[in-house]
C-alpha atoms as a PDB file:
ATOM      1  CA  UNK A   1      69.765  19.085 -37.823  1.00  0.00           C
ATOM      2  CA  UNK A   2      69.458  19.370 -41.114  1.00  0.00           C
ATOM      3  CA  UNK A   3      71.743  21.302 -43.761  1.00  0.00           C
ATOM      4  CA  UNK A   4      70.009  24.379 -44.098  1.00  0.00           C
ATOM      5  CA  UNK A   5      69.458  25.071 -40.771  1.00  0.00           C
ATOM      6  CA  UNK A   6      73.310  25.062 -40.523  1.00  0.00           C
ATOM      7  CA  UNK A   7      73.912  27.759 -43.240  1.00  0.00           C
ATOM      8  CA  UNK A   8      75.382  30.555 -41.807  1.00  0.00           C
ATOM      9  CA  UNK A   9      73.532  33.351 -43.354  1.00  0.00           C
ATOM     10  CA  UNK A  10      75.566  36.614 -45.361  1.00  0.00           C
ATOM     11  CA  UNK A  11      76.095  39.640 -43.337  1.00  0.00           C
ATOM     12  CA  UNK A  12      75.990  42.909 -44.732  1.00  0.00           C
ATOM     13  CA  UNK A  13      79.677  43.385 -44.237  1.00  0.00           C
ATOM     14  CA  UNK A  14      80.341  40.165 -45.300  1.00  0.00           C
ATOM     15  CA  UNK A  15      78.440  40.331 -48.503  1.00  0.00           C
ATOM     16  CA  UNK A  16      79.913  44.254 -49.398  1.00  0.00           C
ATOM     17  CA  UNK A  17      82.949  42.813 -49.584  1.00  0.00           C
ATOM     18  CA  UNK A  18      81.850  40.464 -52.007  1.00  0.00           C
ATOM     19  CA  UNK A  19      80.537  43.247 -54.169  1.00  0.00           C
ATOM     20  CA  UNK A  20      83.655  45.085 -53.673  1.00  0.00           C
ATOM     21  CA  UNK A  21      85.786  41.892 -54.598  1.00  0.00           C
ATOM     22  CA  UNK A  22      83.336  41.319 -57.852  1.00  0.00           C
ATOM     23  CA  UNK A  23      83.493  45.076 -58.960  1.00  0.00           C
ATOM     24  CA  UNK A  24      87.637  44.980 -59.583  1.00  0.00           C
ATOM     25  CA  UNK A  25      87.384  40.737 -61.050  1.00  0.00           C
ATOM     26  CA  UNK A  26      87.260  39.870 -64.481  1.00  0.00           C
ATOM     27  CA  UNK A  27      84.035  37.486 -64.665  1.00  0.00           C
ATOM     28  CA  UNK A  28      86.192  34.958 -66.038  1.00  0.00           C
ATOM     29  CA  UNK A  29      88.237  35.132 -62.814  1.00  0.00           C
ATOM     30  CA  UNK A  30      85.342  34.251 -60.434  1.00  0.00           C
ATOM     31  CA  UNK A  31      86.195  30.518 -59.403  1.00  0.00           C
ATOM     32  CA  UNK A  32      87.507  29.371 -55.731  1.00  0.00           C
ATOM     33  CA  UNK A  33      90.945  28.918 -57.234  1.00  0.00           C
ATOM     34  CA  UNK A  34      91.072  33.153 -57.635  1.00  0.00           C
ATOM     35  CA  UNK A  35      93.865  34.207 -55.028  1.00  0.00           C
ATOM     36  CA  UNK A  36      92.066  36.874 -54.490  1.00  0.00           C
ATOM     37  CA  UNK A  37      88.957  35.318 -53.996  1.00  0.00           C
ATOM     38  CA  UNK A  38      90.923  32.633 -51.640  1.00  0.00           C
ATOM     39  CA  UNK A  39      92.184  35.533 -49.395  1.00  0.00           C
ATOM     40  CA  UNK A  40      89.072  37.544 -48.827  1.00  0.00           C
ATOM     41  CA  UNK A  41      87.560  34.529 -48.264  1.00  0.00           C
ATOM     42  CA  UNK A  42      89.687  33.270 -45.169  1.00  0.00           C
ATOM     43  CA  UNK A  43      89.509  36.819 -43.671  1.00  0.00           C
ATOM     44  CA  UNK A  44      85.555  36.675 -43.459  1.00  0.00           C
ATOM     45  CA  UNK A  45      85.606  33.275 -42.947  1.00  0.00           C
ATOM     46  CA  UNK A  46      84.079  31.940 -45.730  1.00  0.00           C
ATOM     47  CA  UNK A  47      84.788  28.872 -48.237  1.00  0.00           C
ATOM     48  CA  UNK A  48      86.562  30.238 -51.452  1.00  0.00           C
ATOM     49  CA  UNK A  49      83.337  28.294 -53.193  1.00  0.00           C
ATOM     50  CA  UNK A  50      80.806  29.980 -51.408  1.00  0.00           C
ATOM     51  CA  UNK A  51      82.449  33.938 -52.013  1.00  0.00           C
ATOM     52  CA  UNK A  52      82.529  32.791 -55.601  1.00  0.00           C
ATOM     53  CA  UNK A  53      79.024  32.266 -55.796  1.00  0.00           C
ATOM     54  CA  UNK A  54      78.079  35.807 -53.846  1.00  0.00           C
ATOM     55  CA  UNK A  55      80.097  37.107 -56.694  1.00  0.00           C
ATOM     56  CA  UNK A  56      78.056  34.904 -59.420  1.00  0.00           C
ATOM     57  CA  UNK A  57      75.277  36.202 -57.173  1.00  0.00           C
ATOM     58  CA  UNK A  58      75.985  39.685 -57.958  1.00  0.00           C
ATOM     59  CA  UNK A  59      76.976  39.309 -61.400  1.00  0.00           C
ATOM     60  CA  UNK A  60      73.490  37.878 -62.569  1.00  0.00           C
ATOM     61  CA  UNK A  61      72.540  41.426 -61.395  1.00  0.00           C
ATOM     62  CA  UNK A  62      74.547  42.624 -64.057  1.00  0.00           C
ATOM     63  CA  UNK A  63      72.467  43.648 -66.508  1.00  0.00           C
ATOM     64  CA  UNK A  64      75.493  43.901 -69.249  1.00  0.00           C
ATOM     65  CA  UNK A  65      76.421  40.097 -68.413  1.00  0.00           C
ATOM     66  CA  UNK A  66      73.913  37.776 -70.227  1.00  0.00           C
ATOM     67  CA  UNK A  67      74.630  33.983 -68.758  1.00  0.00           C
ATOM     68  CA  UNK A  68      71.735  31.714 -68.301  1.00  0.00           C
ATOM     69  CA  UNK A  69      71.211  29.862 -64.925  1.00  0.00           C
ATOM     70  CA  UNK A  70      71.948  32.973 -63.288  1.00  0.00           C
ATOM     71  CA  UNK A  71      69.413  34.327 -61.204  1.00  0.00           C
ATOM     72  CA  UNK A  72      70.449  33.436 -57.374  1.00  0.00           C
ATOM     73  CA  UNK A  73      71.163  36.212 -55.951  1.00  0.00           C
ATOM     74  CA  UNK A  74      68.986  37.115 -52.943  1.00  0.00           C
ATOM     75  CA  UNK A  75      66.815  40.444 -51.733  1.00  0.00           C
ATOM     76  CA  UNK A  76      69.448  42.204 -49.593  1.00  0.00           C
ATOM     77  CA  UNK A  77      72.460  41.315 -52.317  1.00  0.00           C
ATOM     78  CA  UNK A  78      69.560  43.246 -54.648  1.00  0.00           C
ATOM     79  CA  UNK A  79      69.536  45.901 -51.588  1.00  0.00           C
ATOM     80  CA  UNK A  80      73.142  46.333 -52.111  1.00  0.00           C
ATOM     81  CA  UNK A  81      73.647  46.020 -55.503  1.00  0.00           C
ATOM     82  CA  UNK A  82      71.413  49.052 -56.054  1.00  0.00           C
ATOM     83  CA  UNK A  83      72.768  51.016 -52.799  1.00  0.00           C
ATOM     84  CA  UNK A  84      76.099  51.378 -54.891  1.00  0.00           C
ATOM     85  CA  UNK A  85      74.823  51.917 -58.085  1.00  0.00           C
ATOM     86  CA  UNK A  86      72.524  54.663 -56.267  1.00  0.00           C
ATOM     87  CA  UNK A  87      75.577  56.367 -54.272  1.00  0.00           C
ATOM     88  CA  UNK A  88      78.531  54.825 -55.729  1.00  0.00           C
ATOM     89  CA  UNK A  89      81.409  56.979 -54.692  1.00  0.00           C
ATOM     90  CA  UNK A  90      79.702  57.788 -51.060  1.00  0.00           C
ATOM     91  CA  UNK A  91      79.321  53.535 -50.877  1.00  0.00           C
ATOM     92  CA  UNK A  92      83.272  53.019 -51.417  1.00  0.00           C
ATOM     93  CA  UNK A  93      84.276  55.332 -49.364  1.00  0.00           C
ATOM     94  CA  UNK A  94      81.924  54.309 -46.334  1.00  0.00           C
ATOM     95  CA  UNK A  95      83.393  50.799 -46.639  1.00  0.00           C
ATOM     96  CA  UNK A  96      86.831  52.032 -46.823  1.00  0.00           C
ATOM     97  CA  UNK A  97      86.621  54.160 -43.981  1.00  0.00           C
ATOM     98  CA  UNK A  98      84.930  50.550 -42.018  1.00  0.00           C
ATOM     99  CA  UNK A  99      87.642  48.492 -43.325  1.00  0.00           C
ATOM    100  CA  UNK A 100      90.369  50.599 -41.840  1.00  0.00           C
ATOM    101  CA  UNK A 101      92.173  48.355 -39.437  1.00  0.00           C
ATOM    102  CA  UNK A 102      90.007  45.051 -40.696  1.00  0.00           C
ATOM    103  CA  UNK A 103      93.187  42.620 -40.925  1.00  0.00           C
ATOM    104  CA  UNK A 104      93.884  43.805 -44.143  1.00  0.00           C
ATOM    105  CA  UNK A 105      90.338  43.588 -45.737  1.00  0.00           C
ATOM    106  CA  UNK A 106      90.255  47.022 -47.099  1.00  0.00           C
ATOM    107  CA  UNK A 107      89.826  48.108 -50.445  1.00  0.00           C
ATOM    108  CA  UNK A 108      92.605  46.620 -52.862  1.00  0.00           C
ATOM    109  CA  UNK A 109      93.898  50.119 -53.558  1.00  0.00           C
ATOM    110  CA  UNK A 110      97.829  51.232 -55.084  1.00  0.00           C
ATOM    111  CA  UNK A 111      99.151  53.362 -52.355  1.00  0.00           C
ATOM    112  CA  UNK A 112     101.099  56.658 -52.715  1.00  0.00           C
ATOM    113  CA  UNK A 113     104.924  56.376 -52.370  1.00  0.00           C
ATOM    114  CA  UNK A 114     106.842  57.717 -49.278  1.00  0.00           C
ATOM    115  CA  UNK A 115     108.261  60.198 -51.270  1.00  0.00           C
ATOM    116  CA  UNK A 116     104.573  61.396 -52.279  1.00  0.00           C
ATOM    117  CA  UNK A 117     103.539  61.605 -48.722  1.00  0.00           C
ATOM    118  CA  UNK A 118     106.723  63.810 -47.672  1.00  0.00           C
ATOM    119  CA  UNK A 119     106.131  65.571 -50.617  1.00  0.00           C
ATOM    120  CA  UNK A 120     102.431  66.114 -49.760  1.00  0.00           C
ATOM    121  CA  UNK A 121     103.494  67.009 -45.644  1.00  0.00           C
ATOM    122  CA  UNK A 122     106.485  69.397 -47.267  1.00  0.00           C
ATOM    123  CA  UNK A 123     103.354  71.415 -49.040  1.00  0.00           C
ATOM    124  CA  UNK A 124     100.834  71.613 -46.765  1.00  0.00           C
ATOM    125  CA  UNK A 125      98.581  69.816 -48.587  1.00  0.00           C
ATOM    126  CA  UNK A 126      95.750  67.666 -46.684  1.00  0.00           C
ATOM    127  CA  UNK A 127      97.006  64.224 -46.753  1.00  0.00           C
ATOM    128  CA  UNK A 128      94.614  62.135 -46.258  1.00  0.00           C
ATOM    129  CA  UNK A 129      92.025  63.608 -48.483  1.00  0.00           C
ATOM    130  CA  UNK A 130      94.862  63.449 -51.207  1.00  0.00           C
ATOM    131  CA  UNK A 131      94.990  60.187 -50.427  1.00  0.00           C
ATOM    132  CA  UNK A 132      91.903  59.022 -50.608  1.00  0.00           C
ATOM    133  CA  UNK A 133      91.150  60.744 -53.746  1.00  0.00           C
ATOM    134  CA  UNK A 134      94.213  58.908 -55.498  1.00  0.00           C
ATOM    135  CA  UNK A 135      92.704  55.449 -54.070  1.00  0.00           C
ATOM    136  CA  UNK A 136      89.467  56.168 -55.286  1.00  0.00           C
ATOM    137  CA  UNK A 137      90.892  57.144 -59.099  1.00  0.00           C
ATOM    138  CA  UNK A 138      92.992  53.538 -58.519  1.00  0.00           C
ATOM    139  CA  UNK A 139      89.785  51.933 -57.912  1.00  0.00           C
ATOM    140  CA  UNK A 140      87.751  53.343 -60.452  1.00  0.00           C
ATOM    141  CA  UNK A 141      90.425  52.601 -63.327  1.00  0.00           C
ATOM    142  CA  UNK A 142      90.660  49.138 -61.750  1.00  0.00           C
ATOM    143  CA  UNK A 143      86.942  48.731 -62.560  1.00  0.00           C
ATOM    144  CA  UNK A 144      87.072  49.859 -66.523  1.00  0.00           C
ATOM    145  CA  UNK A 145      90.207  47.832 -66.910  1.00  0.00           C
ATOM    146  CA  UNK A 146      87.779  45.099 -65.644  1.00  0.00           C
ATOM    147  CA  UNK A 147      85.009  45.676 -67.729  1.00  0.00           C
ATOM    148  CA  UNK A 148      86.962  46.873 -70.911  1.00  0.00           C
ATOM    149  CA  UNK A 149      88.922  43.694 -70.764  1.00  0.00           C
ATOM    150  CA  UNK A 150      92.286  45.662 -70.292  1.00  0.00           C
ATOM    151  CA  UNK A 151      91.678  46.955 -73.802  1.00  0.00           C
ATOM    152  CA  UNK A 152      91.381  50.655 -75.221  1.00  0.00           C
ATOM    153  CA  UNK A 153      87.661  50.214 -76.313  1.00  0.00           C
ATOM    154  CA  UNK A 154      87.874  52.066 -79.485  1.00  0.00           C
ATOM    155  CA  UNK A 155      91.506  51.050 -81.007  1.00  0.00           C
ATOM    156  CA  UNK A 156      91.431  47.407 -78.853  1.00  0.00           C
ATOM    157  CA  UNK A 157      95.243  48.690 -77.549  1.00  0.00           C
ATOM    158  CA  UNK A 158      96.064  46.601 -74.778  1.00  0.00           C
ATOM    159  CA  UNK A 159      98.981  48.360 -73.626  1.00  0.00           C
ATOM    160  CA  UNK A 160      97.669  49.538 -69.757  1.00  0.00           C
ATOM    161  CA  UNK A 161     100.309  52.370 -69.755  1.00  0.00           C
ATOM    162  CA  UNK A 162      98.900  54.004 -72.565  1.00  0.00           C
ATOM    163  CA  UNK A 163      95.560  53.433 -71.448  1.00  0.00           C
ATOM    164  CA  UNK A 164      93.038  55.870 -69.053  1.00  0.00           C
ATOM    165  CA  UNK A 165      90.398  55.693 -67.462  1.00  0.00           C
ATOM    166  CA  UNK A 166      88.267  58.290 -68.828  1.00  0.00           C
ATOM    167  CA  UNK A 167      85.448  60.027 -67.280  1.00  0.00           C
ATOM    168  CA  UNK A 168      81.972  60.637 -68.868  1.00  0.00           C
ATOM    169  CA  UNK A 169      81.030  63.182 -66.645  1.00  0.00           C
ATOM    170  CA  UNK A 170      84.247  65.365 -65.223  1.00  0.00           C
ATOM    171  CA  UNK A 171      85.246  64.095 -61.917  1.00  0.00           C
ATOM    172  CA  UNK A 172      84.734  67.557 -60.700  1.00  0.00           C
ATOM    173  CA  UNK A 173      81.047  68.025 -62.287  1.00  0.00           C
ATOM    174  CA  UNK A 174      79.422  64.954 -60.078  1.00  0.00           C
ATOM    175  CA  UNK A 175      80.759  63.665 -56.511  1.00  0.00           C
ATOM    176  CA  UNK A 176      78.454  60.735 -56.909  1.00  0.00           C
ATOM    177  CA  UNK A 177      79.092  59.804 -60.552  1.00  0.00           C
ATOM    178  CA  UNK A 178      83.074  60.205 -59.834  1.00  0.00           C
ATOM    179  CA  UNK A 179      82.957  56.402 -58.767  1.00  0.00           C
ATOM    180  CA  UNK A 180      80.224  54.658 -61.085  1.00  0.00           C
ATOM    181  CA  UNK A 181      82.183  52.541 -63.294  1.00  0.00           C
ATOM    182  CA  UNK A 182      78.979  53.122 -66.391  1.00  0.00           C
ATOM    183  CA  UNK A 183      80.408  56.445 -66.145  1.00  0.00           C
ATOM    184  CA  UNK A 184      83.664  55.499 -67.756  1.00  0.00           C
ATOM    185  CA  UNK A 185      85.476  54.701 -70.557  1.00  0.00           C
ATOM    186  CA  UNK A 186      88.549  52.891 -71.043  1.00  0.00           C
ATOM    187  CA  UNK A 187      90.503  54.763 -74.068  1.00  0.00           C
ATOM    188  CA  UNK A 188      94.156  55.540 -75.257  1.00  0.00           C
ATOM    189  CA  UNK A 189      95.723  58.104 -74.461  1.00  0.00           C
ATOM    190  CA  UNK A 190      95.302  60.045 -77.273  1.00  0.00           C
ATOM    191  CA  UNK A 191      91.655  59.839 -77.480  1.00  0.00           C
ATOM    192  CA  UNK A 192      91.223  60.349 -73.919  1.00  0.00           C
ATOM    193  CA  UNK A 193      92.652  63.532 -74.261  1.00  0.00           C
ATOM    194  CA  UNK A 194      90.160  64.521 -77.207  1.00  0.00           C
ATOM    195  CA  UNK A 195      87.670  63.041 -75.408  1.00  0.00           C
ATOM    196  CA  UNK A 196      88.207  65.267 -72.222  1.00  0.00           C
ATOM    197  CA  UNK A 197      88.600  68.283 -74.439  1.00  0.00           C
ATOM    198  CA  UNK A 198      85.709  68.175 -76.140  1.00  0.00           C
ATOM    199  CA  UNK A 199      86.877  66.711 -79.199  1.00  0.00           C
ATOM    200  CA  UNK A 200      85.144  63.405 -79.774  1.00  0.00           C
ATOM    201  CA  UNK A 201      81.986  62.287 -77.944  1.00  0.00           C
ATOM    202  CA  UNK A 202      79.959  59.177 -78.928  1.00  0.00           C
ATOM    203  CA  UNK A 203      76.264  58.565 -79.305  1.00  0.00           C
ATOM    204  CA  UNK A 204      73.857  56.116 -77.425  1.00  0.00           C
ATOM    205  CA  UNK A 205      74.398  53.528 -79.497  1.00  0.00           C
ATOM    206  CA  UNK A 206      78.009  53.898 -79.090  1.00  0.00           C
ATOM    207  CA  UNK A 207      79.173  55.310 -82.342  1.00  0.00           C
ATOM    208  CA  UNK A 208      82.023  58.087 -82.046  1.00  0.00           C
ATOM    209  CA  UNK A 209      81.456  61.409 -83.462  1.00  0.00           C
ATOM    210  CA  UNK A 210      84.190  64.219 -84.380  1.00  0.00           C
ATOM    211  CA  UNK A 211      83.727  67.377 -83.730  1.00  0.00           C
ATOM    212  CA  UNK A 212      84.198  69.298 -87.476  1.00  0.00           C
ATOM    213  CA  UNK A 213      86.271  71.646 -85.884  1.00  0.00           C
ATOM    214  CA  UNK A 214      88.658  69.258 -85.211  1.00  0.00           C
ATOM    215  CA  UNK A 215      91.526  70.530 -87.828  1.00  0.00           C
ATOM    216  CA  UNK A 216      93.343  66.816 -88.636  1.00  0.00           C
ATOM    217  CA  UNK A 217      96.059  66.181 -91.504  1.00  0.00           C
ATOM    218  CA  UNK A 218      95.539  63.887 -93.592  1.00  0.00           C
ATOM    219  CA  UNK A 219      97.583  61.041 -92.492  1.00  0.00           C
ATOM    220  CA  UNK A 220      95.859  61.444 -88.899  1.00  0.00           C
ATOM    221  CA  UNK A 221      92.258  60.801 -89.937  1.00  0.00           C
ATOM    222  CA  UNK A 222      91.873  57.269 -89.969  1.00  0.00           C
ATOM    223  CA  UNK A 223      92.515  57.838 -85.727  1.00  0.00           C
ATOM    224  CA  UNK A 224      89.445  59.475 -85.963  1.00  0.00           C
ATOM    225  CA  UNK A 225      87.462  57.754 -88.639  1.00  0.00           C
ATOM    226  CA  UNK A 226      83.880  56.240 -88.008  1.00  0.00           C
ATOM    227  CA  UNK A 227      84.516  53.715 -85.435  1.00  0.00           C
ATOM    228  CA  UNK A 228      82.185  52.417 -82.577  1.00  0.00           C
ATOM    229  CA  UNK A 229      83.334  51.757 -79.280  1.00  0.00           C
ATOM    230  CA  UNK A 230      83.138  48.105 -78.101  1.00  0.00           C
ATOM    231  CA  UNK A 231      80.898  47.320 -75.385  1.00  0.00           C
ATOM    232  CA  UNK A 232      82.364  46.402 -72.488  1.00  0.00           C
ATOM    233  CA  UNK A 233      81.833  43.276 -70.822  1.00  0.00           C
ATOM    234  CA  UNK A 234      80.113  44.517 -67.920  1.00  0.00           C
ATOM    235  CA  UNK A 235      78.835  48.606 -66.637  1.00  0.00           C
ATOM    236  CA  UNK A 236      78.276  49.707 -70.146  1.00  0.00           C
ATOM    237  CA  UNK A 237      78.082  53.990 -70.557  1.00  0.00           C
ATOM    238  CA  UNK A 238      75.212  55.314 -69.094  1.00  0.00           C
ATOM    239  CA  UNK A 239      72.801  57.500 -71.719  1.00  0.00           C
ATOM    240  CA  UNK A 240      72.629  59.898 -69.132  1.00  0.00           C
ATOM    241  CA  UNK A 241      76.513  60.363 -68.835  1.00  0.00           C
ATOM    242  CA  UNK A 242      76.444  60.249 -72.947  1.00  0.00           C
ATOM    243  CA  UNK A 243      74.113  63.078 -73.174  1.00  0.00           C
ATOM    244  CA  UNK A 244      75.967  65.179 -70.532  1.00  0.00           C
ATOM    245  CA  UNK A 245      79.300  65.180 -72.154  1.00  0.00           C
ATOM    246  CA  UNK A 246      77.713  65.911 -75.978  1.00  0.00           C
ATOM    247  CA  UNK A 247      75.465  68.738 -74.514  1.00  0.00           C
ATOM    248  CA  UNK A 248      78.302  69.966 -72.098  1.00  0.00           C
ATOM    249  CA  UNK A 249      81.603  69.121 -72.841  1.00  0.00           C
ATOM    250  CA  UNK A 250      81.573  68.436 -76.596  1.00  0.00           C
ATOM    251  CA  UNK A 251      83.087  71.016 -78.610  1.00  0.00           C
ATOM    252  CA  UNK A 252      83.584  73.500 -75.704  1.00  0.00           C
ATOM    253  CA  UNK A 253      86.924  74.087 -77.228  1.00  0.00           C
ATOM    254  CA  UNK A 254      85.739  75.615 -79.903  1.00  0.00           C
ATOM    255  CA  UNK A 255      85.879  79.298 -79.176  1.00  0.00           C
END
């Protein structure tokens, strides 16, 4: 019998995993020496070298990474691939509800503290939809630290406590976009506030733009001096995101 008739073919569960594994790893991380990549691989029973290239697989869809020799990756990781990008928040939290119970293999998110779920019991507040909407902000700031290279992408501060995950389009304005990591930014926290306020907003091509009613003294202006963010490695802003927040959210302060 010859090799290929012995290759086990990807399942669907098998290979969203994979997607999910690529979507929070650095590209530089992808090898079969990546803990991470070693774990996941052992629960679906798969060689650390073979996840590794699903994930290669899935980055040469990618069309912000630009590596030749690239182009492996087969119809239903395609299938996939755009499923996500189509439905990204409904996608992550179909497989987290699947991997519930799966040995461990659900989603690689930070988990409230006791103390935040008797807090959360104390007020009445519905728990598990609390909870799931903290996971999915962990997740989604996992993904722009990812992609921004752990690095504010206008001021290159690589401090992660000072640095947010900023949405495009407000979390509460689009269900969908909530979890599509080209509808983020990664930004200090000082211009993730004026971002969210209305106070900065950046063109297509990236370039940042200050509102002129922004009132700054004189020794604060070189914060908000012509400066273009840095493209991120991988999910660069969507122009459709772009346009929302400078027709909608850009200089709504203003009053």
């Amino acid at each position: 019998m010859s090799n290929v008739s012995k290759r086990r073919l990807w399942t669907r569960p098998e290979q969203v995993k994979a997607l999910e594994l690529y979507l929070r790893t650095p590209f530089g991380r992808i090898h079969n020496k990546n803990p991470d990549i070693i774990a996941l691989a052992k629960r679906i029973g798969r060689t650390s070298s073979a996840l590794s290239l699903k994930m290669v697989n899935f980055a040469a869809l990618d069309p912000t990474i630009h590596q030749k020799g690239m182009d492996g990756f087969s119809k239903s990781d395609a299938a996939i691939w755009s499923e996500f990008f189509s439905a990204p928040s409904s996608f992550l939290e179909k497989i987290s509800d699947e991997s519930v119970g799966d040995n461990g293999a659900n989603l690689n998110y930070e988990q409230p503290s006791f103390d935040e779920f008797l807090f959360e019991v104390r007020e009445g507040a519905d728990v598990l939809r609390t909870v799931k909407t903290r996971q999915n902000q962990s997740y989604f700031r996992k993904m722009l630290l990812v992609s921004y290279g752990g690095k504010c992408g206008l001021t290159g501060i690589a401090h992660p406590e000072l640095l947010t995950a900023s949405h495009i389009k407000p979390w509460a304005s689009d269900q969908e976009a909530r979890m599509d990591p080209r509808n983020g930014i990664l930004l200090n926290s000082l211009h993730d506030r004026a971002f969210d306020k209305g106070m900065i907003t950046f063109e297509d091509d990236l370039s940042l733009v200050v509102s002129k009613h922004l009132d700054l003294p004189h020794n604060s202006k070189p914060f908000f001096s012509e400066r273009v963010l840095n493209r991120p490695e991988r999910f660069a802003p969507n122009p459709t995101y772009l346009k929302y927040h400078r027709d909608v959210i850009f200089e709504s302060f203003v009053t």
